[in-house]
N, C-alpha and C. Protein backbone atom coordinates (compact mmCIF):
# COMPACT_ATOMS: atom_id res chain seq x y z
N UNK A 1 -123.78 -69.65 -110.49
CA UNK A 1 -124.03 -69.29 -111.87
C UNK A 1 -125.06 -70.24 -112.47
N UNK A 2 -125.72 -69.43 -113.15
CA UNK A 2 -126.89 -70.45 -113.72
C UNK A 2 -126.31 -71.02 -115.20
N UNK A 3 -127.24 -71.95 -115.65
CA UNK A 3 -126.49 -72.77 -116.98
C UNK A 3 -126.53 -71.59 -118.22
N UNK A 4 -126.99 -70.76 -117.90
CA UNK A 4 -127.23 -69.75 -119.66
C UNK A 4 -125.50 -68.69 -119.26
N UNK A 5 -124.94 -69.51 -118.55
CA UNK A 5 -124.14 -68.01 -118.05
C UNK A 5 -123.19 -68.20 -118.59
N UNK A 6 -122.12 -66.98 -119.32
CA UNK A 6 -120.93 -67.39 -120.32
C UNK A 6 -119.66 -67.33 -119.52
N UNK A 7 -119.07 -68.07 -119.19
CA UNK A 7 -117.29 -68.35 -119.18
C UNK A 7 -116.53 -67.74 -120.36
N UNK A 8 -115.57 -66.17 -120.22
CA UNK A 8 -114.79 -66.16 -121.17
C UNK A 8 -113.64 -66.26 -120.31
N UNK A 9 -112.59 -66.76 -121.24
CA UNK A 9 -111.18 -66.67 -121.07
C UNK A 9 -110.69 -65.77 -122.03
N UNK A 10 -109.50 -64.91 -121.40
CA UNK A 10 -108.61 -63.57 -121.82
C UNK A 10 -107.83 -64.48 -122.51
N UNK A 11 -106.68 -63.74 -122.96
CA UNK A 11 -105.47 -64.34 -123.59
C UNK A 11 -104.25 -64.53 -122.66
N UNK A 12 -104.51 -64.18 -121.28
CA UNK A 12 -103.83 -64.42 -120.51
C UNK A 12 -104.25 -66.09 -119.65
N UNK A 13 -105.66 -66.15 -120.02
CA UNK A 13 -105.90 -67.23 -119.64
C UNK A 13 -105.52 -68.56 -120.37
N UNK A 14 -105.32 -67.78 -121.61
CA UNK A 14 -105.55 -69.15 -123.01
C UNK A 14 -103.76 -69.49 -122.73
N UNK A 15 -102.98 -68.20 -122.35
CA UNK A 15 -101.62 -68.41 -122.27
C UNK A 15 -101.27 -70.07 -121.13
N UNK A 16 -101.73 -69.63 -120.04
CA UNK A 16 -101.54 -70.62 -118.87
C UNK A 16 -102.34 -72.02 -118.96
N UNK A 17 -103.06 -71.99 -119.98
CA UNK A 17 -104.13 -73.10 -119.93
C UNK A 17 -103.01 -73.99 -120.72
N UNK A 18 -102.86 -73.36 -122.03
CA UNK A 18 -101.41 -73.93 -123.45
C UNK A 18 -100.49 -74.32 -122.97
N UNK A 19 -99.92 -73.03 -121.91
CA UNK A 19 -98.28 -73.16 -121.50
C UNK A 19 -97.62 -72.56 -122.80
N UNK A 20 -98.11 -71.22 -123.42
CA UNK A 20 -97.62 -70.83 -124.45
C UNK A 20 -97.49 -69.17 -124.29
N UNK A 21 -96.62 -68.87 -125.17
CA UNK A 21 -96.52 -67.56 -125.12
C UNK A 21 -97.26 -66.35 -125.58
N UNK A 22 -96.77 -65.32 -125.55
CA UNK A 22 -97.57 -63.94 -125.87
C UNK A 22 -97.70 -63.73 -127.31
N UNK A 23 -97.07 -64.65 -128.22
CA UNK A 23 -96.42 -64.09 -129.30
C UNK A 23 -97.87 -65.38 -130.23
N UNK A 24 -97.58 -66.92 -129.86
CA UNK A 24 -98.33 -68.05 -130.12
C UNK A 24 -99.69 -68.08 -129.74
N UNK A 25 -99.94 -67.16 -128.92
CA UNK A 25 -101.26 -67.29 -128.26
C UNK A 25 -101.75 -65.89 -129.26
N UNK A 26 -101.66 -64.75 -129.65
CA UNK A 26 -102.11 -64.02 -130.16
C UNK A 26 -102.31 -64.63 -132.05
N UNK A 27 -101.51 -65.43 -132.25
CA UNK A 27 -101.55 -66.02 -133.36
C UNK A 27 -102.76 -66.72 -133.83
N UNK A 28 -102.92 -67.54 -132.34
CA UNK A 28 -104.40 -68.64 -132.24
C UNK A 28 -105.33 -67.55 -132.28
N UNK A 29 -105.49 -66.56 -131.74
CA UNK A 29 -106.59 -65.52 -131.67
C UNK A 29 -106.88 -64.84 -132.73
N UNK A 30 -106.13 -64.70 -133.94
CA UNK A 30 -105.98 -64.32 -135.08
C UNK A 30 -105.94 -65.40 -136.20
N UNK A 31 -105.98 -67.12 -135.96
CA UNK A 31 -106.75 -67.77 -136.89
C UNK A 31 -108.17 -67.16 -136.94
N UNK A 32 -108.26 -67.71 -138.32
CA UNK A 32 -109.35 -67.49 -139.07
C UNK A 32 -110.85 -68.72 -138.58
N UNK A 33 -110.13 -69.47 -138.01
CA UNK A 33 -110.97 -70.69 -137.40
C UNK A 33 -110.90 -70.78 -135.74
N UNK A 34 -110.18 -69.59 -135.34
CA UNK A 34 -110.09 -69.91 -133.88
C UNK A 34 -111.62 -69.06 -132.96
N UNK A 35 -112.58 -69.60 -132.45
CA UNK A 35 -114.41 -68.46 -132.59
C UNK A 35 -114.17 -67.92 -131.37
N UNK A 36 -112.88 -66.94 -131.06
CA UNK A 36 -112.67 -65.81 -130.55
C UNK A 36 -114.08 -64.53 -130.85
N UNK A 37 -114.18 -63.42 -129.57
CA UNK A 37 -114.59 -62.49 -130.04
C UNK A 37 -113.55 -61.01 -129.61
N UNK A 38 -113.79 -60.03 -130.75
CA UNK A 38 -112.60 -58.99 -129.45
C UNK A 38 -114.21 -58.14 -129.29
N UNK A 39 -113.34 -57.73 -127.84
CA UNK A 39 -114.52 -57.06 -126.75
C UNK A 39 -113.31 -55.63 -126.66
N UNK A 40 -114.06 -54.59 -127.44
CA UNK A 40 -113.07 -53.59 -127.07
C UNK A 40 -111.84 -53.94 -127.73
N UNK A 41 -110.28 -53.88 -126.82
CA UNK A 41 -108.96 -54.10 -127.34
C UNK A 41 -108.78 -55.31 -127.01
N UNK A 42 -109.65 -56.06 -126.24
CA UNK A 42 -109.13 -57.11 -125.79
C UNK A 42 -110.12 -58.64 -126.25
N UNK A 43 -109.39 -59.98 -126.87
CA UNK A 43 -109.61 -60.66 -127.18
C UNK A 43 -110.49 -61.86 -126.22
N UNK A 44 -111.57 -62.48 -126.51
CA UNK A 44 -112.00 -62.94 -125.36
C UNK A 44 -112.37 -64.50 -126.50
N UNK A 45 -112.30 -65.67 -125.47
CA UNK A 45 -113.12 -66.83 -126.18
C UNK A 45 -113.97 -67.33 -124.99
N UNK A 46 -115.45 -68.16 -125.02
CA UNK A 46 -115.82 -68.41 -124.19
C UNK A 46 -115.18 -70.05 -123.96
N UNK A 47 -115.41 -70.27 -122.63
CA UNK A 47 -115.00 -71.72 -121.95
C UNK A 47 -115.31 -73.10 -123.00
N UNK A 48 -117.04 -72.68 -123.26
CA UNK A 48 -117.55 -73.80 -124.21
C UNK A 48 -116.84 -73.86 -125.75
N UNK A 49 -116.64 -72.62 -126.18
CA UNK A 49 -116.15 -72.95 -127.44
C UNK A 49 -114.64 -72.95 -127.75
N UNK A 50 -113.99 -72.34 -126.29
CA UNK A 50 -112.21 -73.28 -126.49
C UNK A 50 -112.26 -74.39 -125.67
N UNK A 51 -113.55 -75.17 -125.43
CA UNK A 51 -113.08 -76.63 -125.04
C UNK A 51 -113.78 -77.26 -126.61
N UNK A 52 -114.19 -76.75 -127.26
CA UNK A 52 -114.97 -77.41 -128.24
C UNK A 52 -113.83 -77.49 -129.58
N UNK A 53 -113.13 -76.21 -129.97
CA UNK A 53 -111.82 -76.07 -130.64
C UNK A 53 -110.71 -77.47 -130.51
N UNK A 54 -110.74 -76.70 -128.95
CA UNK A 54 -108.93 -77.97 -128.43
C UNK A 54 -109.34 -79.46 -128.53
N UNK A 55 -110.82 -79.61 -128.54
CA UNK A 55 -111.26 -81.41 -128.56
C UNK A 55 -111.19 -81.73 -129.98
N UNK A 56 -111.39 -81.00 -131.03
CA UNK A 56 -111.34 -81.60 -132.49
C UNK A 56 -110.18 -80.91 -133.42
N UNK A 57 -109.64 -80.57 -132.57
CA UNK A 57 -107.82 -80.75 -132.96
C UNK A 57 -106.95 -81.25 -132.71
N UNK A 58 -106.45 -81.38 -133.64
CA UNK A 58 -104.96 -82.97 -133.66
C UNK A 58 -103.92 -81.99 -133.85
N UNK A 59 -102.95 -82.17 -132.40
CA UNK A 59 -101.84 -82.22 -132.54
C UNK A 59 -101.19 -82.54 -133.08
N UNK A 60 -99.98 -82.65 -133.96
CA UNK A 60 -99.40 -83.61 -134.88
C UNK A 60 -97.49 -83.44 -134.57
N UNK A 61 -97.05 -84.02 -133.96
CA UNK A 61 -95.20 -83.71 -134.20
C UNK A 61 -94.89 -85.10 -134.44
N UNK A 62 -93.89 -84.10 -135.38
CA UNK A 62 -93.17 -85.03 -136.73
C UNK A 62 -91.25 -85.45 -135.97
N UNK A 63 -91.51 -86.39 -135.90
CA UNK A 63 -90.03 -86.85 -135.53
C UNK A 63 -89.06 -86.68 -136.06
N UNK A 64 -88.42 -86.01 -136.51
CA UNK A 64 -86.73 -86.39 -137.65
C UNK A 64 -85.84 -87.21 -137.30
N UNK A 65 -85.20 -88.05 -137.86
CA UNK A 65 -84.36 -88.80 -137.46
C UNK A 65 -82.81 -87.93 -137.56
């Protein structure tokens, strides 16, 4: 593959990459900030811009005592 060439990942991919479900993963695809495209019925993001997303987001869990 040459460098102009696009990597998308499905939502089956974004599932196994997370370790998340069908339900959480369609959620992320349906932020308003997540730069998904839908192709047809089906949701696609490319490689470069869900490694570009997951790097300038902070996880955050809150402990309760």
């Amino acid at each position: 593959m040459g460098n102009n060439d696009l990597i998308f990942y499905t939502t089956a991919d974004i599932r196994k990459i997370l370790g998340i479900g069908n339900k959480t993963c369609l959620d992320l695809f349906h932020r308003a900030d997540f730069p998904c495209v839908k192709i047809g019925k089906s949701f696609k993001i490319t490689k470069d811009k869900f490694n570009e997303y997951v790097s300038t987001r902070r996880i955050l869990s809150e402990v309760h005592d």
